[in-house]
Each structure stands twice: as C-alpha cells, then as structure tokens.
Protein backbone atom coordinates (compact mmCIF):
# COMPACT_ATOMS: atom_id res chain seq x y z
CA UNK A 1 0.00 0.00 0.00
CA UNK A 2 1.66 3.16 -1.07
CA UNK A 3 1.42 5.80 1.32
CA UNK A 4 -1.63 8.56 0.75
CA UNK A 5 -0.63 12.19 -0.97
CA UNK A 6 -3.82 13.94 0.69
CA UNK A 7 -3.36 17.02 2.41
CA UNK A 8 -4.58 17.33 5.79
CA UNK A 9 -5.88 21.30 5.79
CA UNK A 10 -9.09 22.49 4.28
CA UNK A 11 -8.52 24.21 1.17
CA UNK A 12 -10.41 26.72 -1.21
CA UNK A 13 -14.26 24.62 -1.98
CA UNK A 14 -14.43 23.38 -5.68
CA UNK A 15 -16.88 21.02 -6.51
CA UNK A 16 -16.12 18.85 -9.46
CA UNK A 17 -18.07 16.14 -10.60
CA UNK A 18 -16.32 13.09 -13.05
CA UNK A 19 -18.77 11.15 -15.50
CA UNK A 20 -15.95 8.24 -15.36
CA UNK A 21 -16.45 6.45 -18.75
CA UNK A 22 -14.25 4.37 -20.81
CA UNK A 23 -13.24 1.18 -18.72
CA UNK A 24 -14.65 -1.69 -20.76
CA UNK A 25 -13.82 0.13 -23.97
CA UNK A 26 -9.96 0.78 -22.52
CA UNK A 27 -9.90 -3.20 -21.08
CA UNK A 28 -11.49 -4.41 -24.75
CA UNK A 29 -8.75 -2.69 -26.48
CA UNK A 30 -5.89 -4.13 -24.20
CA UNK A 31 -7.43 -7.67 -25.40
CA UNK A 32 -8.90 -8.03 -21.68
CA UNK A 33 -12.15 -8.71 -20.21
CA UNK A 34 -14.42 -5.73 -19.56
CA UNK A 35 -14.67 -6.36 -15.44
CA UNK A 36 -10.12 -6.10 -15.55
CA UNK A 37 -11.17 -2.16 -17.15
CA UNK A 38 -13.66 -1.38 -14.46
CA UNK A 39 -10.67 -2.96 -11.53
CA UNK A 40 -8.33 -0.80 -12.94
CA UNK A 41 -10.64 1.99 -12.97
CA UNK A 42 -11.30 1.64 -9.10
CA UNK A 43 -7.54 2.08 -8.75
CA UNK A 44 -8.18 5.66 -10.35
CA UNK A 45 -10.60 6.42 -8.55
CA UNK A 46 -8.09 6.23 -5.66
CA UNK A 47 -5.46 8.09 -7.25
CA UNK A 48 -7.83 11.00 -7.90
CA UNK A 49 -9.04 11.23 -4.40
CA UNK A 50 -5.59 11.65 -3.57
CA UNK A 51 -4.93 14.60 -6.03
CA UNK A 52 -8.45 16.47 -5.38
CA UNK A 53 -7.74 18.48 -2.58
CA UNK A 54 -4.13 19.92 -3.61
CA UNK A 55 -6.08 21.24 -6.52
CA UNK A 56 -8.37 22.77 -4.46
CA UNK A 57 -11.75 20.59 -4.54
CA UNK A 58 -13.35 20.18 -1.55
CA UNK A 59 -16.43 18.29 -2.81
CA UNK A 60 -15.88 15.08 -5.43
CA UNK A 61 -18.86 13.58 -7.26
CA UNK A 62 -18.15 10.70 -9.18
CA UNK A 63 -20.64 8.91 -11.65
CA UNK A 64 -20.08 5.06 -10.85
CA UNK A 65 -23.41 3.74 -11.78
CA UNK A 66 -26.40 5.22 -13.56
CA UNK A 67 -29.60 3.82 -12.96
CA UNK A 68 -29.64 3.10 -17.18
CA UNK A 69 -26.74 0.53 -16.62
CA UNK A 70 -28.88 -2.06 -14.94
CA UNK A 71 -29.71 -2.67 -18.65
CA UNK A 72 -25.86 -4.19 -18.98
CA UNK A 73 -25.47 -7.91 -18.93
CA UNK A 74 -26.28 -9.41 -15.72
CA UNK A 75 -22.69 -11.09 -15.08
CA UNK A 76 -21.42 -7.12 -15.99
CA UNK A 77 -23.66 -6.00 -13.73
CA UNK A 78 -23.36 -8.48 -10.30
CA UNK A 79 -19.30 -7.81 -11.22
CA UNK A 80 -19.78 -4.08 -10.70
CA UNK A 81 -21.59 -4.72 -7.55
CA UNK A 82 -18.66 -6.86 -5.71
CA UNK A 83 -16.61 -4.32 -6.99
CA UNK A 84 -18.82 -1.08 -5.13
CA UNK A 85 -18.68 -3.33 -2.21
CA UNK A 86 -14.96 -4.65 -2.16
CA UNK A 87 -14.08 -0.97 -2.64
CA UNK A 88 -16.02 0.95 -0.21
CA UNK A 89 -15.26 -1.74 2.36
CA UNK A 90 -11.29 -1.47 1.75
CA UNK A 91 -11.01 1.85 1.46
CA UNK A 92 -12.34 3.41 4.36
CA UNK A 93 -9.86 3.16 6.50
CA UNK A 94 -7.67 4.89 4.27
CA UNK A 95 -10.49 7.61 3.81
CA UNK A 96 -11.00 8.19 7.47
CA UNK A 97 -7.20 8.77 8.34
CA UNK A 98 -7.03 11.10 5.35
CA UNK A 99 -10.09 12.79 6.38
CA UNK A 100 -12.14 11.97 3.57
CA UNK A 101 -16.14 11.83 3.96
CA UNK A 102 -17.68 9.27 1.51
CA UNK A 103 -21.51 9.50 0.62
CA UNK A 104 -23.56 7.77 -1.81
CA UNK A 105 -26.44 9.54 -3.51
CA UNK A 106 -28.57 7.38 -5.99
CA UNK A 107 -31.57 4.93 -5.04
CA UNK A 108 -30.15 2.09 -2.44
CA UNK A 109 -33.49 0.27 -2.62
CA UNK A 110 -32.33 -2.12 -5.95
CA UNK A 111 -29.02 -2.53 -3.95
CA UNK A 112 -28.14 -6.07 -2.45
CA UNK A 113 -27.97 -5.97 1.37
CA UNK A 114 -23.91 -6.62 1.78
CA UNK A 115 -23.55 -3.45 -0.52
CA UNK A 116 -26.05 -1.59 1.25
CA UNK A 117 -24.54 -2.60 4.90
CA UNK A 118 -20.98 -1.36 3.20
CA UNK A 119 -22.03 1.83 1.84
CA UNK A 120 -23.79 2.93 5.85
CA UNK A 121 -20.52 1.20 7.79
CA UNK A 122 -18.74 3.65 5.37
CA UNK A 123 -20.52 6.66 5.67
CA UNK A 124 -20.91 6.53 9.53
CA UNK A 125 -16.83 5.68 9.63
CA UNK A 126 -16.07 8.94 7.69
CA UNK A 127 -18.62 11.16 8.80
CA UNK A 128 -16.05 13.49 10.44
CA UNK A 129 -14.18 14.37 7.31
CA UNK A 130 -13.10 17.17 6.67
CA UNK A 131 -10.34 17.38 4.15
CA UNK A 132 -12.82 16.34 1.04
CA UNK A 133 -15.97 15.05 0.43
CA UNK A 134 -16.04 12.61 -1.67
CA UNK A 135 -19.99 10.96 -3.11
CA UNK A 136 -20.38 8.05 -5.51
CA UNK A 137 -23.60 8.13 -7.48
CA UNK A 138 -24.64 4.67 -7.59
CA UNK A 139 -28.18 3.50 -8.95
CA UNK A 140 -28.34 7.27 -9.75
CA UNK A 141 -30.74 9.44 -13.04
CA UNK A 142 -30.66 12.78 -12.14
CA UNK A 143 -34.66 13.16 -13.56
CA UNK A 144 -35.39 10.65 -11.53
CA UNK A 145 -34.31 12.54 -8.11
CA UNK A 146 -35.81 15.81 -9.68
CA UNK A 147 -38.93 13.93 -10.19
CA UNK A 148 -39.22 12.71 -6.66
CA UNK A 149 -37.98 16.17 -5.38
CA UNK A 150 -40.92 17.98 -7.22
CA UNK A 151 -43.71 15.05 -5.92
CA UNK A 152 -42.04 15.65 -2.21
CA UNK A 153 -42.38 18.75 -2.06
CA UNK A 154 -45.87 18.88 -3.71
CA UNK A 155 -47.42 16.79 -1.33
CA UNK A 156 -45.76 18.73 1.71
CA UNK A 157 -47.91 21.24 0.31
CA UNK A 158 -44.91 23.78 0.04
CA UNK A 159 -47.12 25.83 -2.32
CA UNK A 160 -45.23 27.54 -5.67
CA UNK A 161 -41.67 25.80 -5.99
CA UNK A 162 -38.88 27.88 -6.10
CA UNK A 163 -35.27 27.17 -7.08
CA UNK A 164 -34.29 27.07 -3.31
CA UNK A 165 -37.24 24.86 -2.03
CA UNK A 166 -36.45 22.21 -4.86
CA UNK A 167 -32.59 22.34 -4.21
CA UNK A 168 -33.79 21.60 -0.76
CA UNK A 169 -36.31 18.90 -1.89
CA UNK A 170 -33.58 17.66 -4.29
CA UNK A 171 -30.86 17.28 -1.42
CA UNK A 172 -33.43 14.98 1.02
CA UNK A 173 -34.26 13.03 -2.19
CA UNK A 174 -30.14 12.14 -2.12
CA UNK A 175 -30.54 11.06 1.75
CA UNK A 176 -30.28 12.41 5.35
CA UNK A 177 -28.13 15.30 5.32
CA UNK A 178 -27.34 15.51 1.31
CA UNK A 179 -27.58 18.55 -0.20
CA UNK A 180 -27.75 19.89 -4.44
CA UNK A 181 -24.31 21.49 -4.68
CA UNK A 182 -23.81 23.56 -7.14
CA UNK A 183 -21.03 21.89 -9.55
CA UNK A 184 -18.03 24.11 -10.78
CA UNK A 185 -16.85 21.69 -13.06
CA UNK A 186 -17.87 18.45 -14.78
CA UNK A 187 -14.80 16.39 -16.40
CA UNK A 188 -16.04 13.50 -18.45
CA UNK A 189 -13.31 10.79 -19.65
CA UNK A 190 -13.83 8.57 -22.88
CA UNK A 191 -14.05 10.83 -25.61
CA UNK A 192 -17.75 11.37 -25.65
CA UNK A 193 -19.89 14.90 -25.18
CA UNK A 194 -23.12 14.70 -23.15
CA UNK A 195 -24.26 14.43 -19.38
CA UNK A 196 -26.00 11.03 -19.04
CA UNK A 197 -28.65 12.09 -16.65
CA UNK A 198 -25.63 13.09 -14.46
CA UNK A 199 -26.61 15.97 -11.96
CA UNK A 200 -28.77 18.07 -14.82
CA UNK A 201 -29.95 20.74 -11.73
CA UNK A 202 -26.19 20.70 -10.31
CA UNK A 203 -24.65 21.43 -13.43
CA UNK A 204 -26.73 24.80 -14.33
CA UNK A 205 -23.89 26.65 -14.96
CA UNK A 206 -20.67 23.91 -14.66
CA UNK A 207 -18.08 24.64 -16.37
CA UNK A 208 -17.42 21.30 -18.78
CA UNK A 209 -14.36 19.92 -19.77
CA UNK A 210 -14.46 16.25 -21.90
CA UNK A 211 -11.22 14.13 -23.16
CA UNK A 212 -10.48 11.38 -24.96
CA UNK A 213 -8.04 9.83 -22.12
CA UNK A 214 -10.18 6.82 -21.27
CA UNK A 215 -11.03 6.60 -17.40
CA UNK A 216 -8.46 3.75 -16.11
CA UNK A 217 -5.44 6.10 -18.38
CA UNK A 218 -7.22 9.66 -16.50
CA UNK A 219 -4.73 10.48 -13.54
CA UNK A 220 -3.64 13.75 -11.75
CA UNK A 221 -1.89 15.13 -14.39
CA UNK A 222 -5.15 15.34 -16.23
CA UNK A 223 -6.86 16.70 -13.22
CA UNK A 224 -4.58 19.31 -12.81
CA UNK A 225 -5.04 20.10 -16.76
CA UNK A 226 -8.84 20.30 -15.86
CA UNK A 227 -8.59 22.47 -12.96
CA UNK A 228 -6.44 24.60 -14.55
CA UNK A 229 -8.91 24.89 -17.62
CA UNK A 230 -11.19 26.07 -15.38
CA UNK A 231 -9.47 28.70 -13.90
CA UNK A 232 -9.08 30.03 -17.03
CA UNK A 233 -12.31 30.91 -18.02
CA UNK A 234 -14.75 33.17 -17.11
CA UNK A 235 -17.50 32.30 -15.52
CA UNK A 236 -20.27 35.56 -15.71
CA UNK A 237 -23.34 33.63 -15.04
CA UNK A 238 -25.57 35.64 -17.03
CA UNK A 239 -24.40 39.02 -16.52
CA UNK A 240 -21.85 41.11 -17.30
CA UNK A 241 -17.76 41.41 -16.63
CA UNK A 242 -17.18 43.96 -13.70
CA UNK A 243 -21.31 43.93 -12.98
CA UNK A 244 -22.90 42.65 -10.03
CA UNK A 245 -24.54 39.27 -11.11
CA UNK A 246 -28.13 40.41 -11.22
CA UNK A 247 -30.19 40.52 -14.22
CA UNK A 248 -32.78 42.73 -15.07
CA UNK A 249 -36.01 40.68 -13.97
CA UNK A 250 -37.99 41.66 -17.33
CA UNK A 251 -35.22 39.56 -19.60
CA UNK A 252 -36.12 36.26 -17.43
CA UNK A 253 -33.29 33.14 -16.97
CA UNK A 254 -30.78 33.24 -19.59
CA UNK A 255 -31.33 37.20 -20.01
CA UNK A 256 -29.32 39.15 -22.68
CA UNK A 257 -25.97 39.29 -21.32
CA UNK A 258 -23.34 36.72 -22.55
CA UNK A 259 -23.56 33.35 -21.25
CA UNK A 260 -21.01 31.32 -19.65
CA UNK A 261 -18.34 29.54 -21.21
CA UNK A 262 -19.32 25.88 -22.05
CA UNK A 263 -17.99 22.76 -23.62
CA UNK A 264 -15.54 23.34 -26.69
CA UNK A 265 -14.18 26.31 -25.06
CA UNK A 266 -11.27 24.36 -23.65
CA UNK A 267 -8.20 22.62 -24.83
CA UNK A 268 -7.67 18.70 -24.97
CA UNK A 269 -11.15 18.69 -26.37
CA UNK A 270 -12.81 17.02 -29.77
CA UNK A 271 -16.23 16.76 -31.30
CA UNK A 272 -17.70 13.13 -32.12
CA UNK A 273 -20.36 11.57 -33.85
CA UNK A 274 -20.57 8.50 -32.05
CA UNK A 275 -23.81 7.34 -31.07
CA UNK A 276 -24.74 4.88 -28.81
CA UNK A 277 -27.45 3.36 -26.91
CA UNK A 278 -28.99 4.44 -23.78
CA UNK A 279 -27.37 2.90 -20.50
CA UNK A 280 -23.91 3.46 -21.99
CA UNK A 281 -22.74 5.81 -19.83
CA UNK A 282 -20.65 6.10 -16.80
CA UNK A 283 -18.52 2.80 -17.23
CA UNK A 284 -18.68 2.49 -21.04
C-alpha cells in the first residue's frame, strides 16, 4: 500500500463532478475482459481522491453507476456490484485517516444488502471528514431525483416551488443530510460529449471539460489540466464582466448578457459523432 498524498488542511471549496467512462472500452482494447477495465478503474478512482484536494476541490462527485446501466449484462452487472462493495469496504480506513467523507447519492433500494450494509458502515466511519468530500452516485438518473424532489415537495404542500425549495427537496431526495451542490466543473473521460442524466440541476452553470483519455489512463496530471482549464475561463453567469450578477427581472433566466463559457471552449477537447445506446454511460 503506497502511502496517501492527501493534504490534511481544508482548502479553497471546488466542486467537481467526473462522469468516469471508458473502462470496458480501454480493457477491450488491451485484449482483456471488460470487469479487468472497471478494476483498474477503481484504482483511479483512488489516485484522484488523492490529487483532489491539492487542486483545491473540496467536494468530489463521481458517476459510478447510472440507474440506465442495470440494462448491462447481468454477469457485468453483479461484477460491478462486488466491486462497489470490495471498494467501499477497503477503502475506508484509508479515507478516514485522510479525512475523507464518503456519501452515496442514488436509489439504495435495488441494492443487495452486503452493498447496502458497506455503503452505511462507510458513511458513519467517515462522517467526520473534513479534508474532502467525496460521493459516488450509484443507482443514480438525475430526472429521476428531480422527479421525486418535485412530488415531495408537492405533497408537503410547500405551495409555488422555487429554485431554493427544490434544491432543498432535491438534497433529502439524495438522503439524510445531502444537499444539491452547485457543480463548478464536470470532467467526463472517454471521448464522448453529453451528461448522461448526471446531476442536470447541479450542473446549471458547470463549467465542462471532456477528453479522450479513457477513465483507467485519467490520472492527476489530467486533473490538474482540468482544474487549470477552469481557472481560465470566465464564468459571468448571465451578466456582465465587472457587474454585479443580477439581471434585469424583465429579460427572465438566460437574459441578454453573454452566457457562460461551455464545452468546446477548452483545450484537450474534440467533437464526435458517435452514437450509442442508452445505458452506456458512466462505465462504457
């Protein structure tokens, strides 16, 4: 076990979210079964907790398992599970003397009982973290928790929804104490150019950055690449440079001022025409 790089102070709060795609399609081209590209990718998953907080993210949201892939081959599927469960039980002791809080947002109903027991052992072990935060969206579709979030709210008879109340809706549709946090920046490996159902209310005004570098290849160089990206732009949300951010409430959302940067506007970046399937997403 090689000794962790995480850094023990609190620093500046990024949230960046990873749609983690391209393990099968990285093991299939090696000549290797699909479940040796999803191992490997579980080993940069650890790698990339490590490098988070130097780089300033305090909040890590990685896409592990929509709720589309249960439409994968069974074997694929019960292989992914053992390998949730395998990871979440051997990593958090290394999370909880790094300081590392894991959640899990997604549905846990479909979930087998060891994987369930895993994932609250986990969370109540690392509850105290502080260093980064670190969910896994598992059995996760962003409609469907927007869905749920409107019908909650509805029948607590909060009257007109606002953007707050469903945020707050949203967050108890992701479990006790979750919240909708705003993402600064979505990074999806694998070479293709689209969300997945992958926090659609989070990502309002993200900041997205795609490659081609297949998800068991991604490491902290290209993290740092990211993250540096992104503090490159500039981010106006609606309004103007050198204006407060409030628009004028005749022009309505999107207004008339220039919008935000968004995907293309980076380097290490490529249009495809690829189109495949629904469910292939997250661990394609």
């Amino acid at each position: 076990m090689r000794p962790s790089t995480l850094i023990t102070a609190i620093p500046p709060g990024l949230h960046v979210a990873i749609i983690m795609d391209g393990n099968g399609r990285w093991a299939v081209a090696r000549g290797l079964p699909r479940a040796a590209g999803h191992r490997r990718g579980a080993e940069t998953v650890r790698a990339i907790v490590e490098a988070a907080p130097a780089l300033g993210i305090r909040t890590l949201t990685l896409y592990a398992f929509s709720s589309d892939n249960w439409r994968r081959p069974e074997r694929e599927v019960a292989a992914l599970m053992r390998l949730f469960r395998a990871y979440v039980r051997s990593e958090t002791k290394r999370l909880v003397a790094n300081g590392v809080r894991l959640s899990v947002i997604g549905r846990r109903d479909r979930l087998e009982l060891p994987l369930r027991t895993a994932i609250e052992a986990a969370e109540s072990a690392t509850a105290g973290g502080t260093t980064l935060h670190l969910r896994l969206a598992i059995d996760y579709s962003s409609r469907d928790a927007l869905a749920a979030a409107a019908t909650a709210a509805w029948r607590a008879g909060a009257g007109a929804l606002t953007a707050d109340s469903l945020a707050t809706a949203l967050g108890a549709a992701y479990g006790p104490g979750a919240s909708a946090l705003d993402v600064d920046l979505l990074i999806r490996t694998g070479g293709e150019r689209r969300l997945s159902d992958f926090l659609l209310w989070e990502c309002a005004y993200a900041e997205l950055w795609f490659t081609d570098v297949m998800w068991p290849a991604f490491g902290a160089t290209e993290l740092a690449a990211a993250v540096s990206d992104f503090h490159g732009r500039e981010r106006r949300f609606g309004g103007l440079v050198a204006q407060p951010l409030q628009a004028p409430a005749a022009l309505g959302p999107g207004g008339g001022g220039p919008r935000p940067r968004s995907a293309g506007d980076g380097t290490n970046q490529r249009r495809t025409t690829t189109v495949r399937p629904p469910g292939q997403c997250g661990l394609a």
